[in-house]
Protein backbone atom coordinates (compact mmCIF):
# COMPACT_ATOMS: atom_id res chain seq x y z
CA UNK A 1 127.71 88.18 78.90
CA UNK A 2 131.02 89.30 77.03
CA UNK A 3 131.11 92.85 78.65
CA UNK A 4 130.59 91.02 82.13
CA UNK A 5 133.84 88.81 80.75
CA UNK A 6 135.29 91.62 79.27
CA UNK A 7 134.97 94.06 82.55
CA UNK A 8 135.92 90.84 85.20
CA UNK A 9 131.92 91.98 86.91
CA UNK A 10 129.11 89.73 86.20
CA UNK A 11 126.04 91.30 85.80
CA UNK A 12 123.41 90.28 88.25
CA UNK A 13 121.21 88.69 86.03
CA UNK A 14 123.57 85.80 85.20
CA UNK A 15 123.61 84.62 88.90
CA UNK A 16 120.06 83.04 87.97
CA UNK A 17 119.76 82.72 84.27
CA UNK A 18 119.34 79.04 84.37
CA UNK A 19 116.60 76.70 86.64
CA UNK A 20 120.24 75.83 88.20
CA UNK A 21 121.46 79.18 89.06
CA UNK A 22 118.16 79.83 90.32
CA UNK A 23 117.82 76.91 92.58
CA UNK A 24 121.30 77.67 93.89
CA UNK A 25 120.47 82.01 94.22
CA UNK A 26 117.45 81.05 96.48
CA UNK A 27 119.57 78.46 99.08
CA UNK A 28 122.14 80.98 99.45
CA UNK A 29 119.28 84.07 99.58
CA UNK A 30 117.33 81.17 102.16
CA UNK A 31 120.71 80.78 104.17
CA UNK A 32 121.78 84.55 104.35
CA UNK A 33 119.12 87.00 104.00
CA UNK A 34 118.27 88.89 106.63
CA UNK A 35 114.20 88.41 105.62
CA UNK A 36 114.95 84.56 106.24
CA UNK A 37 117.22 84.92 109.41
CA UNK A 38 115.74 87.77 111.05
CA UNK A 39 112.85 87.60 112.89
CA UNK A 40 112.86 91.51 113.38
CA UNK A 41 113.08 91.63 109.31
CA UNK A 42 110.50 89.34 108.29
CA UNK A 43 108.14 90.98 111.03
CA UNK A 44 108.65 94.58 109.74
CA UNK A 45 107.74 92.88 106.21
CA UNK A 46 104.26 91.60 107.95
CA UNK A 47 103.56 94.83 109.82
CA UNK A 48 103.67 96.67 106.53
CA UNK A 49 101.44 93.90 104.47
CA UNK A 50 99.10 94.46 107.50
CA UNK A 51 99.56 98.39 107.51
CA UNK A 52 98.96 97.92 103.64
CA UNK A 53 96.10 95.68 104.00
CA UNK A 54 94.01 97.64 106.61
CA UNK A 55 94.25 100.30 104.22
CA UNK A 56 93.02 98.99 100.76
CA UNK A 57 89.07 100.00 100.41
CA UNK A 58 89.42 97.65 96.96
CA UNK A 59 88.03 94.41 96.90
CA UNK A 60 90.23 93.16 94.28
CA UNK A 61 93.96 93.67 94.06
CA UNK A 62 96.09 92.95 91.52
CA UNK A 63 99.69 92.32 92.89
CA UNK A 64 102.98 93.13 91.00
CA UNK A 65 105.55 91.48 92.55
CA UNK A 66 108.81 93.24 91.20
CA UNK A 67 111.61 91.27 91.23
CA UNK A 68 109.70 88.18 93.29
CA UNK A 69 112.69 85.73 93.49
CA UNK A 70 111.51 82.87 95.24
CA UNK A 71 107.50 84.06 96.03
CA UNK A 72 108.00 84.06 99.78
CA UNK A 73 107.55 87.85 100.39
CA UNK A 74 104.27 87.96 98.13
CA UNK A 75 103.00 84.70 98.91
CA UNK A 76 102.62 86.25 102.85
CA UNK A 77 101.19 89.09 101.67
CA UNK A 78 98.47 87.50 99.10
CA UNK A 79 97.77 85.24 101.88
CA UNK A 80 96.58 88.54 103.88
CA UNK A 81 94.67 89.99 101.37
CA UNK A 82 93.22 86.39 100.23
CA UNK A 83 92.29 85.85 104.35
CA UNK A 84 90.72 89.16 104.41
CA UNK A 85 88.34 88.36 101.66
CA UNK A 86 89.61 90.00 98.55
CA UNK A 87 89.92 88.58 94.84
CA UNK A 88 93.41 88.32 94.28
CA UNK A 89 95.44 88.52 91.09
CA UNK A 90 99.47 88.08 91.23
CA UNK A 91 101.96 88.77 88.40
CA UNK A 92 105.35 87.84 89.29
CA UNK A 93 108.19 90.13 87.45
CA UNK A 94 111.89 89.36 87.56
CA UNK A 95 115.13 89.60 85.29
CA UNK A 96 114.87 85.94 84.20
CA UNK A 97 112.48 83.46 83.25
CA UNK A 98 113.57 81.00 85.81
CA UNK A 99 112.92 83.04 88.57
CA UNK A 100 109.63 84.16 87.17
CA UNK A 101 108.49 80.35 87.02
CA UNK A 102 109.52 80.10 90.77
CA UNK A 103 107.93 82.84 92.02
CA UNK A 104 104.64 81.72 90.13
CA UNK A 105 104.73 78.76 91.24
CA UNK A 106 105.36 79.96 94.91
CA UNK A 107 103.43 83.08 95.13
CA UNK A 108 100.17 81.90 95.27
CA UNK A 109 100.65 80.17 98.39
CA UNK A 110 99.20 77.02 96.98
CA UNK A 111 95.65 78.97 96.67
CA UNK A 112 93.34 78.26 94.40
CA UNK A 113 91.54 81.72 94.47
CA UNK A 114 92.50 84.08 92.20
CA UNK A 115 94.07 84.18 89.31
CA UNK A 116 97.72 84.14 88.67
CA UNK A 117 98.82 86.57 85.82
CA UNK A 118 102.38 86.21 84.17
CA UNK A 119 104.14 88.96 82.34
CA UNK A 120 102.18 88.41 79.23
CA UNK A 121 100.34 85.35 80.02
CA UNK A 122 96.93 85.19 81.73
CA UNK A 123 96.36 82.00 83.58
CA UNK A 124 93.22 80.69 85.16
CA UNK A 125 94.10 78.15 87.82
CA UNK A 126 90.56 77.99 90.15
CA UNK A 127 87.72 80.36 91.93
């Protein structure tokens, strides 16, 4: 925090260090991101999770979601792979707790298959 002071540029992990910042990083991300605004965007997102989908022979994936912010991304995409019958395991990654908790408690869609696998932490929640 006192080189971001020092050099007058605030490193991007400060914008959602706190459950605040957080909350206010995702409505502005919500309002102005061009996976939230754009229906070409968010479709290219679900023709790839399809594309990557068709080609998994797995039956259990275990999902990384690097840098997850808010789950929405992820949660689509376990959602396809949950739908097409695989065992699903998430671990949500980002640069602050906060967002990690969010992501969590958004990426797995509200789905009780699975199992949901913090950095660090291994959670049962169902199956």
């Amino acid at each position: 925090m006192l080189e971001s002071l020092r050099t007058r540029r605030v490193n991007h992990k400060f914008h959602y260090d706190s459950v605040k910042q957080t909350q206010q990083w995702l409505a502005l991300h919500q309002a102005y991101s061009p996976s939230r605004t754009d229906p070409d965007c968010a479709a290219a997102y679900d023709r790839s999770f399809t594309a990557v989908a068709s080609k998994m022979g797995s039956r259990r994936v275990h999902l990384i979601g690097l840098g997850c912010g808010g789950g929405q991304k992820d949660t689509r995409l376990l959602k396809l792979l949950r739908d097409s019958g695989r065992t699903v395991f998430y671990t949500p990654s980002d640069v602050s707790t906060a967002m990690v908790l969010r992501g969590a408690t958004d990426g797995h869609g509200g789905d009780s298959t699975g199992e949901l696998l913090p950095a660090g932490v291994r959670s049962r929640y169902g199956g």
